[in-house]
Protein backbone atom coordinates (compact mmCIF):
# COMPACT_ATOMS: atom_id res chain seq x y z
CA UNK A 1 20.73 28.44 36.75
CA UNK A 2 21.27 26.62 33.29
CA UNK A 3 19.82 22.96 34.94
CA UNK A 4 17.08 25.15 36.30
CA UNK A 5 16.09 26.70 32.57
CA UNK A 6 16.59 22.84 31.68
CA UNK A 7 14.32 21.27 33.79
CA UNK A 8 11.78 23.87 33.06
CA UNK A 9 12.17 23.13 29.22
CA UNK A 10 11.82 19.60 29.31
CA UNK A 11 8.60 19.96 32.28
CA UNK A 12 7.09 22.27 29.81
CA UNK A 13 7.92 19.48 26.62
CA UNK A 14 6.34 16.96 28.93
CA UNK A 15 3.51 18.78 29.82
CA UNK A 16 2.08 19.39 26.03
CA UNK A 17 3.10 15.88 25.05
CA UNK A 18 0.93 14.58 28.01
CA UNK A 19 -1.89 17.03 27.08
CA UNK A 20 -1.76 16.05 23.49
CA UNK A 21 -2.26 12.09 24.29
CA UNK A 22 -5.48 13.30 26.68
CA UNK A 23 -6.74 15.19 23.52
CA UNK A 24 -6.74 12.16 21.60
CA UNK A 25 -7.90 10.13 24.00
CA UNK A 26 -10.51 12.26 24.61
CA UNK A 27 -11.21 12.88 20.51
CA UNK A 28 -10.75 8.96 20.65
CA UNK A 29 -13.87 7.87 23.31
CA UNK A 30 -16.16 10.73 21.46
CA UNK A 31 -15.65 8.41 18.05
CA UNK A 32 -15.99 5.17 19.79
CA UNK A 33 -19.38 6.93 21.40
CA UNK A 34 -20.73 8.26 18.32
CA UNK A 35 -19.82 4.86 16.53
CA UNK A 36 -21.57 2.93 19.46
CA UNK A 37 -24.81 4.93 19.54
CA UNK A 38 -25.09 4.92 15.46
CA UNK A 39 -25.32 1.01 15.55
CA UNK A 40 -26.81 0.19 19.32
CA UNK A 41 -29.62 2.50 18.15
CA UNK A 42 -29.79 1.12 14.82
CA UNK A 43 -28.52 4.33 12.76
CA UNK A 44 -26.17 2.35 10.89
CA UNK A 45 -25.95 4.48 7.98
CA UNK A 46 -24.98 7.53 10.22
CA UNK A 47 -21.81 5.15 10.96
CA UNK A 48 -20.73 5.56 7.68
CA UNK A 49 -20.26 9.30 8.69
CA UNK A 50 -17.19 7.83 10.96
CA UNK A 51 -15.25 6.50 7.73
CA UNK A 52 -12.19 8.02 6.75
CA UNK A 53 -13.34 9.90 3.97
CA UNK A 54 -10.83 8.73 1.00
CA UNK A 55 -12.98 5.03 1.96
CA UNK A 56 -16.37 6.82 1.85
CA UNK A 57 -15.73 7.25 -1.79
CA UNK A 58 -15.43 3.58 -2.80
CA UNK A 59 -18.13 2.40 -0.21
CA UNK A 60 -21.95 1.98 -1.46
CA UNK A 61 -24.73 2.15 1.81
CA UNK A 62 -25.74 -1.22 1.51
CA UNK A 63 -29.78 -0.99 1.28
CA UNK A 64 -32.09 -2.89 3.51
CA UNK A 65 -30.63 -1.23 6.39
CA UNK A 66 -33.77 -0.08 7.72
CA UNK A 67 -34.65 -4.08 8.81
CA UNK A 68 -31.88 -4.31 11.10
CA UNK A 69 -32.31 -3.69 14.98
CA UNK A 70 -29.61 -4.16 17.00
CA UNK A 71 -30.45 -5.82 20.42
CA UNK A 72 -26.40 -6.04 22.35
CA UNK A 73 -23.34 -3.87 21.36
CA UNK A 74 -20.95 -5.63 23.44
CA UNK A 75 -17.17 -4.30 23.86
CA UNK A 76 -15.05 -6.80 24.25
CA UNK A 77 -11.71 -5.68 24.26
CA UNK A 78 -11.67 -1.88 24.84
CA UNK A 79 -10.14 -0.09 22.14
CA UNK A 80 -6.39 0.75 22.68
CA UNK A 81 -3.98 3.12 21.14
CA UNK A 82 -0.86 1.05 20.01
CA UNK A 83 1.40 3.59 21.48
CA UNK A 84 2.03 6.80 22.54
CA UNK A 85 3.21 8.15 18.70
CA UNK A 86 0.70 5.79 17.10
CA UNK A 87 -1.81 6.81 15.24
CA UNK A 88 -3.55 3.58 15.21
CA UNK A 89 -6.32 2.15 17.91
CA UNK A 90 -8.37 -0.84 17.48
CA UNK A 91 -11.28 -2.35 19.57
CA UNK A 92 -13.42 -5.19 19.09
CA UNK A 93 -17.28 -5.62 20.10
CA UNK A 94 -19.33 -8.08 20.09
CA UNK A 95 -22.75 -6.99 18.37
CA UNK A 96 -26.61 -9.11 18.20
CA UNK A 97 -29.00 -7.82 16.12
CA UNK A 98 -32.38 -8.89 14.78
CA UNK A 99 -33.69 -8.81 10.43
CA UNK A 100 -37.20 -7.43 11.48
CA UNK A 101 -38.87 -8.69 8.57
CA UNK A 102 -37.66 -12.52 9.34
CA UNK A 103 -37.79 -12.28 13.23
CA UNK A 104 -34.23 -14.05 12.39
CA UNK A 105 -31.48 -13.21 15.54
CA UNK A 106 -27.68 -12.49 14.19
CA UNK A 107 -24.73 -12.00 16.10
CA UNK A 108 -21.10 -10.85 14.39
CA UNK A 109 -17.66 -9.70 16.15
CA UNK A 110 -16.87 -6.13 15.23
CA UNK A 111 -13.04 -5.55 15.39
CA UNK A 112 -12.54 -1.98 14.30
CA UNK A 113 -9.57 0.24 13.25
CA UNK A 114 -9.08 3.51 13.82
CA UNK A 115 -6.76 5.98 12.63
CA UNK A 116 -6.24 9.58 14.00
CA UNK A 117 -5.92 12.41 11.83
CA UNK A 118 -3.66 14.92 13.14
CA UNK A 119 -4.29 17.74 10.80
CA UNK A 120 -8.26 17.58 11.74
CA UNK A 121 -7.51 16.45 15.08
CA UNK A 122 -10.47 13.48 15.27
CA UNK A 123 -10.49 9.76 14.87
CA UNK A 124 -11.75 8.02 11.59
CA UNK A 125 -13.03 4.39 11.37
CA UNK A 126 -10.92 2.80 8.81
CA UNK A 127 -11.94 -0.88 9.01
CA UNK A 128 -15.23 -1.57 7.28
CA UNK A 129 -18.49 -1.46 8.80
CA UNK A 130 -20.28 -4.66 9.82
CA UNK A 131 -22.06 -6.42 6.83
CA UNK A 132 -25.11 -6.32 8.61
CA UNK A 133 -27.58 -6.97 5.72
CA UNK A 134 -27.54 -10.22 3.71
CA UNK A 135 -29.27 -11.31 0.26
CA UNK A 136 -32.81 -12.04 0.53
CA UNK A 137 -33.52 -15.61 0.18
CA UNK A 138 -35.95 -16.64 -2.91
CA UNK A 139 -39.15 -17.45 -1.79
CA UNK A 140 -40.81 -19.90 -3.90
CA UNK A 141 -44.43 -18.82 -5.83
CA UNK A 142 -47.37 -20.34 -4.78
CA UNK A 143 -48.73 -23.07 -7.03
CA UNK A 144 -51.59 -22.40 -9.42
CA UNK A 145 -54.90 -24.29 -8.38
């Protein structure tokens, strides 16, 4: 009777444990969505929304956003949690996108971080967001005639 009550404590300890790594998986592939549709539709500053918020503090919105279209999110390695007690996943993508006002294509490798918060239960992006927007070049004034 006592290896019966046994087995029927540790089932029940397996059980949650298993049911707590599908939460975060699932908590997990809702970030990685949100993240993806933020930049494939060109929302980047609603990415920022993803940030773990002690970064958010210490992180301007760069400006100029608006110019950017994105034209491929690519994943190329699906993101991965480290381990089963690890709070840690990372995923890299490969992402094109397009400075509207220069018709100029980009392309950059996007290899995020992510760290789970157990106390909120949800995923934050703690790697920093693509530098999509770069300095404007100086164009030169036209000559006086």
């Amino acid at each position: 009777m006592r290896s019966l009550t046994l087995l029927i404590v540790v089932m029940l300890f397996a059980g949650c444990q298993t049911l707590e790594v599908r939460e975060r998986q699932t908590s997990l592939d809702k970030a990685l969505n949100a993240y993806e549709t933020a930049i494939r539709w060109s929302y980047i500053r609603q990415a920022y929304t993803l940030l773990k918020p002690e970064l958010i503090k210490d992180i301007e919105v760069p400006q100029g956003l608006e110019n950017i279209k994105v034209t491929q999110y690519e994943i190329l390695e699906p993101a991965v949690i480290e381990s089963i007690k690890s709070n840690i996943a990372r995923q890299s993508v490969f992402i094109s996108y397009v400075e509207k006002d220069r018709q100029k294509e980009k392309t950059i490798t996007d290899h995020q971080l992510w760290e789970y918060d157990k106390e909120a239960k949800r995923w934050y992006l703690i790697s920093d967001i693509p530098a999509f927007v770069t300095v404007p070049k100086m164009r030169a004034l036209p000559l006086d005639r």
